[in-house]
Protein backbone atom coordinates (compact mmCIF):
# COMPACT_ATOMS: atom_id res chain seq x y z
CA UNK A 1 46.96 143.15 61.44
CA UNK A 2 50.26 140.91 61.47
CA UNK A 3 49.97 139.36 64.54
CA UNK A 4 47.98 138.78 67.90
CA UNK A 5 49.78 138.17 70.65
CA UNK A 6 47.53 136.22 73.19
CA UNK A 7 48.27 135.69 76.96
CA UNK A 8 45.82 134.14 79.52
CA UNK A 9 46.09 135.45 82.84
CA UNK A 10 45.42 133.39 86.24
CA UNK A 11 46.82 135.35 89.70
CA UNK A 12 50.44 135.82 87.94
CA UNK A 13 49.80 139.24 88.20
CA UNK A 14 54.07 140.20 88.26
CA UNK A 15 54.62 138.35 85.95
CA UNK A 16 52.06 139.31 83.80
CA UNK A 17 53.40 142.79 83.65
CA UNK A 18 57.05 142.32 83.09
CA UNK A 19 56.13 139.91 80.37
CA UNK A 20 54.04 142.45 79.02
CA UNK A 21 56.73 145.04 79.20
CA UNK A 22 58.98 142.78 77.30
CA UNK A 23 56.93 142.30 74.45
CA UNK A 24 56.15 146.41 74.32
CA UNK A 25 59.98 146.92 74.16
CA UNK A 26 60.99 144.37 72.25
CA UNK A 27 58.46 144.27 69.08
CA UNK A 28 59.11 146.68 66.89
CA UNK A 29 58.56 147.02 62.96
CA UNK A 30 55.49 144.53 62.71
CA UNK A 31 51.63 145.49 63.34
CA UNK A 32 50.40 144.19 66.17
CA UNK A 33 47.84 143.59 69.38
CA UNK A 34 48.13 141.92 72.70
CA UNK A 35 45.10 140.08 74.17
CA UNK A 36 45.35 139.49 77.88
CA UNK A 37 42.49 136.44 78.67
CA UNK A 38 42.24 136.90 82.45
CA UNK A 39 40.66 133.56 83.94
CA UNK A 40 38.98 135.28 86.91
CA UNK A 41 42.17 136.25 88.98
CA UNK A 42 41.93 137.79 92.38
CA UNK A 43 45.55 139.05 92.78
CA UNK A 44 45.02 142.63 91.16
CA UNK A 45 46.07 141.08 87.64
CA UNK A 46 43.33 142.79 85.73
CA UNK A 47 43.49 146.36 87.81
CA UNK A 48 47.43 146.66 87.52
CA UNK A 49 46.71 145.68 83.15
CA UNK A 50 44.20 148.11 83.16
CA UNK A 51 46.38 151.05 85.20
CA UNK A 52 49.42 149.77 83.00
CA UNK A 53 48.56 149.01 80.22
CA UNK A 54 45.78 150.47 78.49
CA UNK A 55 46.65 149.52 74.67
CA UNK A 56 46.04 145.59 75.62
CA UNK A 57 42.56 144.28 74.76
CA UNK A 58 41.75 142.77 78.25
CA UNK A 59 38.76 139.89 78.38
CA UNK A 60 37.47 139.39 81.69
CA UNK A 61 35.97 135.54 82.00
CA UNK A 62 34.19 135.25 84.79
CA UNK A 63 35.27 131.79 85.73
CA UNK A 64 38.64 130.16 85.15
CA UNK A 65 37.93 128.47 81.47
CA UNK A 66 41.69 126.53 81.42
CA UNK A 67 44.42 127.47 78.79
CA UNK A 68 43.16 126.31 75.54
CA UNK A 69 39.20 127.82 76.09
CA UNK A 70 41.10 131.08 77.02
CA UNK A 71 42.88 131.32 74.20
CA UNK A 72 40.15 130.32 71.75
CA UNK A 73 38.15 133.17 73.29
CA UNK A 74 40.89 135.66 71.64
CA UNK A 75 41.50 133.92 68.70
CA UNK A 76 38.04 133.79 67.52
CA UNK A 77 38.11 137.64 68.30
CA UNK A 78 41.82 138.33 66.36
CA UNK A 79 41.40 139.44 62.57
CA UNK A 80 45.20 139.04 62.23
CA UNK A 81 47.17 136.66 60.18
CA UNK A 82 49.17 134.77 62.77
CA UNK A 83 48.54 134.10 66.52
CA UNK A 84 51.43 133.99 69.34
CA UNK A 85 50.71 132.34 72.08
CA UNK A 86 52.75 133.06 74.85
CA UNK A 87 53.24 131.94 78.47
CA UNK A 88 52.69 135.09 81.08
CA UNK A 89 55.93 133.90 82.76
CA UNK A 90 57.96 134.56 79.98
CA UNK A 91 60.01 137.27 78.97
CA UNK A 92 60.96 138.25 75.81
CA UNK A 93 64.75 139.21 74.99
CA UNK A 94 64.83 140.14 71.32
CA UNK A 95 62.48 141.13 68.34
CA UNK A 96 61.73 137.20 68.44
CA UNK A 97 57.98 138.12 67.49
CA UNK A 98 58.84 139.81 64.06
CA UNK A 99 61.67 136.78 63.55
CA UNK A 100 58.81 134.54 64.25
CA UNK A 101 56.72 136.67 61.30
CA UNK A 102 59.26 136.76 58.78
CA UNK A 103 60.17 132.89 59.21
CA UNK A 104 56.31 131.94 58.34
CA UNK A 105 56.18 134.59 55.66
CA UNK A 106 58.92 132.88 53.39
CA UNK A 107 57.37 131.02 50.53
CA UNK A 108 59.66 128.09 51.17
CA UNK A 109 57.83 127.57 55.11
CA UNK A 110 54.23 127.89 53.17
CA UNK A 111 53.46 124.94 55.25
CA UNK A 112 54.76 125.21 58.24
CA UNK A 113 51.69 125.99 60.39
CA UNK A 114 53.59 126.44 64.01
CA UNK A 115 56.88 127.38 65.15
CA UNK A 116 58.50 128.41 68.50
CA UNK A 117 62.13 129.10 69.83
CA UNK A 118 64.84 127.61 72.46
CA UNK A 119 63.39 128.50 75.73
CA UNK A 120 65.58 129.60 78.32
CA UNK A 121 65.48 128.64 82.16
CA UNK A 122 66.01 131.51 84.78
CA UNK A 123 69.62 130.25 84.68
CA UNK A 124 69.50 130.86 80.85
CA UNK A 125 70.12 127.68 79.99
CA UNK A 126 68.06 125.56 77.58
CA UNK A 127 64.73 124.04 78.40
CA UNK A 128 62.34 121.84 77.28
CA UNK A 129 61.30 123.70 74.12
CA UNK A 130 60.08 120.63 71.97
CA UNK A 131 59.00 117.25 72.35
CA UNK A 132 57.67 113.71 70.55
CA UNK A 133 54.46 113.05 70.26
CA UNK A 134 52.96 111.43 73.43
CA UNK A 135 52.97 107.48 72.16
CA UNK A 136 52.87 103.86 74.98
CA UNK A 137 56.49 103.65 74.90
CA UNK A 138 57.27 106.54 76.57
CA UNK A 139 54.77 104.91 79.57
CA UNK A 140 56.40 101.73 79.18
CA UNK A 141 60.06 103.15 79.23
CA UNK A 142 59.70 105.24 82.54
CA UNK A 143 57.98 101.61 84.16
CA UNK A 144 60.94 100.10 83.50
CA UNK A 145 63.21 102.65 83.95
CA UNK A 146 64.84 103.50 80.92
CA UNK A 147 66.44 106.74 82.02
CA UNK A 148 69.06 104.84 84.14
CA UNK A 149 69.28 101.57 81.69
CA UNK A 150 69.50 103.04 78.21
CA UNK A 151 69.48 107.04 79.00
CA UNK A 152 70.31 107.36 75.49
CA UNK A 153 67.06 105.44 73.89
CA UNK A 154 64.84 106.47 76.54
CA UNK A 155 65.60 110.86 75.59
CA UNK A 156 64.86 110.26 71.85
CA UNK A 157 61.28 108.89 73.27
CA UNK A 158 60.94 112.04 74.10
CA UNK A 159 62.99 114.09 71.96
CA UNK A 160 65.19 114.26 69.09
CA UNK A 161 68.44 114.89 70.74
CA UNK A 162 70.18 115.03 67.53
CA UNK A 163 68.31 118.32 66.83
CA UNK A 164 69.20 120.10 70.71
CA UNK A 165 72.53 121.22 69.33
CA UNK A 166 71.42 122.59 65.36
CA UNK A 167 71.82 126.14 64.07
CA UNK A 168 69.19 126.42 61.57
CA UNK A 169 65.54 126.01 61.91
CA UNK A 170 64.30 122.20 61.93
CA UNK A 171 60.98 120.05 62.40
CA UNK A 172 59.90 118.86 65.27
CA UNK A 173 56.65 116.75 66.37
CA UNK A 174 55.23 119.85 68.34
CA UNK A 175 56.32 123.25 69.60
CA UNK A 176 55.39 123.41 73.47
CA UNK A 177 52.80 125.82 74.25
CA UNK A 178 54.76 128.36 76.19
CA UNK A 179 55.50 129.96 73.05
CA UNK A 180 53.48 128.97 70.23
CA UNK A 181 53.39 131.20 66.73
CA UNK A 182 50.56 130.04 64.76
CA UNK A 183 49.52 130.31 60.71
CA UNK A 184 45.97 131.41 61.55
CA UNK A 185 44.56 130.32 58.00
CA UNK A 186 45.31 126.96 59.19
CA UNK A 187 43.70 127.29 62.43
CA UNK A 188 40.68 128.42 60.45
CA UNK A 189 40.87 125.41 58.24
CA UNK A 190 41.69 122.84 61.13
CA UNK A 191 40.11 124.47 64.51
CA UNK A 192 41.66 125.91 67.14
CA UNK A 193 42.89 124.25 70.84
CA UNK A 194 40.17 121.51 71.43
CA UNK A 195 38.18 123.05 74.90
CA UNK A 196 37.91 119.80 76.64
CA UNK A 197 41.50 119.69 77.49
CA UNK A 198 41.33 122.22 80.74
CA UNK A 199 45.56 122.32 80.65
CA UNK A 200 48.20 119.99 79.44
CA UNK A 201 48.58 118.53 75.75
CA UNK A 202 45.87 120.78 74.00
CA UNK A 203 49.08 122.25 72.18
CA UNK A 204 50.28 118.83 71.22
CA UNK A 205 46.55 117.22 69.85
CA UNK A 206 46.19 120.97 67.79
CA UNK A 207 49.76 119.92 66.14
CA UNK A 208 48.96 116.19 65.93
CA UNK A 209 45.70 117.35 64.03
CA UNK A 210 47.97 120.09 61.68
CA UNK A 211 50.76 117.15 61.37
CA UNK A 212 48.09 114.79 60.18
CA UNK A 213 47.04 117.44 57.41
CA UNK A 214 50.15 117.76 55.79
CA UNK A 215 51.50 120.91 57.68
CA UNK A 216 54.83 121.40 59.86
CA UNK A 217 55.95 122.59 63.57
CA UNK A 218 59.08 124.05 63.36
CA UNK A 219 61.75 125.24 66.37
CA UNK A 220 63.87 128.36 65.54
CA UNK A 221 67.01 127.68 67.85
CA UNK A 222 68.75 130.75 67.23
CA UNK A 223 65.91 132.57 68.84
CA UNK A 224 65.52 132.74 72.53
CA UNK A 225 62.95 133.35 75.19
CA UNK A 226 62.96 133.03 79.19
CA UNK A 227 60.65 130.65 80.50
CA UNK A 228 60.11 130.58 83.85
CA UNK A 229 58.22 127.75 84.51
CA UNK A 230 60.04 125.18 87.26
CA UNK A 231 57.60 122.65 87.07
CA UNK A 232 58.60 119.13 87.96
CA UNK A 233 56.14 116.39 88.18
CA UNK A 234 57.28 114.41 91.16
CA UNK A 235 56.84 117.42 93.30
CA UNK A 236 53.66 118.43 91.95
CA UNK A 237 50.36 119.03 94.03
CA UNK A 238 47.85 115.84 93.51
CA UNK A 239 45.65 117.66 91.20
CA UNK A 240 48.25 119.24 88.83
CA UNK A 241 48.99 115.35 88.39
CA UNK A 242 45.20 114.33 88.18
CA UNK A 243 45.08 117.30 85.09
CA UNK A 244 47.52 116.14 83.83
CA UNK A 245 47.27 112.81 83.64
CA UNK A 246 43.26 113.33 82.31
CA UNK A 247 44.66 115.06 79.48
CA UNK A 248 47.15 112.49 78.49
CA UNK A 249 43.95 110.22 78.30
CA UNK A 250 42.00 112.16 76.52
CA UNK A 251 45.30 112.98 73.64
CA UNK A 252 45.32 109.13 73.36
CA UNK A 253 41.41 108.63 72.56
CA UNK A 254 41.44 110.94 70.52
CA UNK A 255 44.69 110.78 68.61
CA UNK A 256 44.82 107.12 68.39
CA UNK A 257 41.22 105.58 69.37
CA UNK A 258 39.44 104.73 72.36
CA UNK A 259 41.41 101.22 72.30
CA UNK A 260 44.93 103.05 72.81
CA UNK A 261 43.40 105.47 75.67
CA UNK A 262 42.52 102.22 77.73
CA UNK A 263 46.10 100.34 77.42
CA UNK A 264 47.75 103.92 78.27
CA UNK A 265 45.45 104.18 81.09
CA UNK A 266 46.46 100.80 82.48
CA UNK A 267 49.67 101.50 82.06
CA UNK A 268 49.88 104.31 84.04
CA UNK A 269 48.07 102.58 86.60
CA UNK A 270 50.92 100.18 86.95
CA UNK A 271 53.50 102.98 86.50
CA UNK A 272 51.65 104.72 89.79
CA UNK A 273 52.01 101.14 91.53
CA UNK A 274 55.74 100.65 90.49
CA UNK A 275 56.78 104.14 91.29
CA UNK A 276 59.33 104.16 94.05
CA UNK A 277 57.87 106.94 96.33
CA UNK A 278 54.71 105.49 96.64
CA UNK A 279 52.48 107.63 98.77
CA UNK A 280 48.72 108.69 99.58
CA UNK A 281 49.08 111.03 96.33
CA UNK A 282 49.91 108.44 94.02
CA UNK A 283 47.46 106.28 96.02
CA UNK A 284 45.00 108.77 95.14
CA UNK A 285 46.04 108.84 91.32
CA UNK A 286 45.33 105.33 90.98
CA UNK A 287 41.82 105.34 92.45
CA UNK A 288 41.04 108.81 90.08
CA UNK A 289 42.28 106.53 87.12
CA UNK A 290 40.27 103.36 88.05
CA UNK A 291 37.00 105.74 87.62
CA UNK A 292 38.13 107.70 85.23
C-alpha cells in the first residue's frame, strides 16, 4: 500500500462526502485506502459513508477522542508507507495525493518527513498553509501590538513571508494539519500525534519532535487544495479558545520545559487583560488559566 488517506469525522457529514468524492476522482495511478475516524457523530455522517461509500474503512469511536487520538487510531491500523492526513472540509482539485507521493519518493527529499500544499480559501485565495514554531515572542508581539507598529516584523513571527510568493518546494517549521502527508517510517521511529493534545498544535509538537531529529517539513506551493475552514479567534465560542489555549500550554512544557509553559501562561494572562474587547469570555479565559 502507497498511501492511507485518514479523515476524522465529527457531525460534518456534507462535507465529509464531497471531500470524499474529491479524493475518489482525483487520485489516480497510486495504491491507496481512505480511513474515515468518525468521533461519535449524530448528523447521519457514518450512515450516508456507509450508503456512499462502501470502499472506505470506517472506525466507529464511541466517544469523541479529539483529532490527534483519531488519527492515531488509523495509523496504528495503516500498513502503508505514507499517511495523509486531511481535513473533512477540504476538497481536493488535482492528483495532489500522488504529487505528494512522488515528492517524498525522490532520493534527494530522503529526509523530509512531512509536506503539505498552498491551501486555498472558498474564495481561492491563499490561506494559512504554514507557520513558525509557536515561541514567547509571538505572545509578547500581539500584547503590544505589533501588527499595527511593525506589521512587517510581527508576520515573520509567524511566518516566513519571504517564502508566500516561491515556485519550488521549500522548508518550513511545520505543515498545518489540514493537510498533512507523512513518511510513516518516521512516525514509527518518532511516534505518532501525542493524545493529550484533544485539538490544536498536536501537528506542530509531532514536527517540532521530527525537526529536532534531523528530518524536514516541506510546503509544495504549486499544489493546491480548498480549505474551508473560516475560523477566526476573536469570534470564537469560549471553549474553542479554552482548547486552544490548553494546547498552546501544553506545546510549551513540553517543547521547551515546564519553566517556558509558566512565563507563556502569564503572558497570556496579561494578553487576556490588555485585549481591547474585554468581555465575560475573556474574563472567563483568565480564571481557566489561573487554575490551569
Amino acid at each position: 500500500m502507497d498511501v492511507s488517506i485518514i479523515l476524522v469525522n465529527y457531525n460534518t457529514k456534507d462535507m465529509t462526502r464531497d471531500c470524499l468524492h474529491s479524493v475518489y476522482q482525483y487520485t489516480k495511478d497510486i495504491d491507496f485506502e481512505v480511513f474515515v475516524v468518525d468521533n461519535n457523530s449524530h448528523d447521519g455522517s457514518v450512515e450516508m459513508i456507509e450508503e456512499e461509500f462502501p470502499q472506505v474503512r470506517l472506525i466507529k469511536n464511541p466517544d469523541n477522542k479529539g483529532f490527534g487520538a483519531a488519527n492515531n487510531i488509523a495509523i496504528r491500523l495503516s500498513e502503508a508507507k505514507y499517511i495523509f492526513c486531511l481535513n473533512t472540509d477540504t476538497l481536493l482539485l488535482s492528483n495532489s495525493i500522488k504529487a505528494f507521493y512522488d515528492f517524498m519518493e525522490k532520493e534527494e527529499n530522503h529526509n523530509v518527513s512531512a509536506c503539505g500544499c498552498q491551501l486555498l480559501d472558498k474564495n481561492m485565495k491563499p490561506q494559512h498553509s504554514y507557520a513558525k514554531f509557536h515561541t514567547v515572542w509571538q505572545i509578547l508581539s500581539t500584547i503590544f501590538y505589533m501588527h499595527k507598529i511593525l506589521p512587517k516584523t510581527y508576520r515573520r513571527l509567524f511566518v516566513d513571508s519571504e517564502l508566500e510568493n516561491a515556485t519550488v518546494p521549500y522548508v518550513v517549521d511545520y505543515v498545518t494539519g489540514a493537510d498533512l502527508f507523512l513518511r510513516k517510517s518516521v512516525i514509527n521511529e518518532l511516534g505518532m500525534y501525542d493524545e493529550n493534545f484533544f485539538m490544536y498544535s498536536e501537528e506542530s509538537e509531532m514536527q517540532f519532535r521530527f525537526k529536532k531529529a534531523g528530518y524536514k517539513s516541506v510546503i509544495i506551493p504549486y499544489l493546491n487544495i480548498v480549505h474551508f475552514c473560516d475560523f477566526k479567534s476573536k469570534n470564537a465560542p469560549i471553549a474553542k479558545l479554552e482548547m486552544m489555549f490548553k494546547s498552546d500550554i501544553l506545546y510549551y512544557k513540553k517543547c521547551h520545559g515546564l519553566l517556558y509553559a509558566i512565563i507563556c501562561k502569564f503572558l497570556y494572562i496579561i494578553k487576556f487583560i490588555v485585549t481591547p474587547r474585554l468581555s465575560k469570555r475573556y474574563l472567563d479565559l483568565i480564571v481557566m488559566a489561573v487554575h490551569l
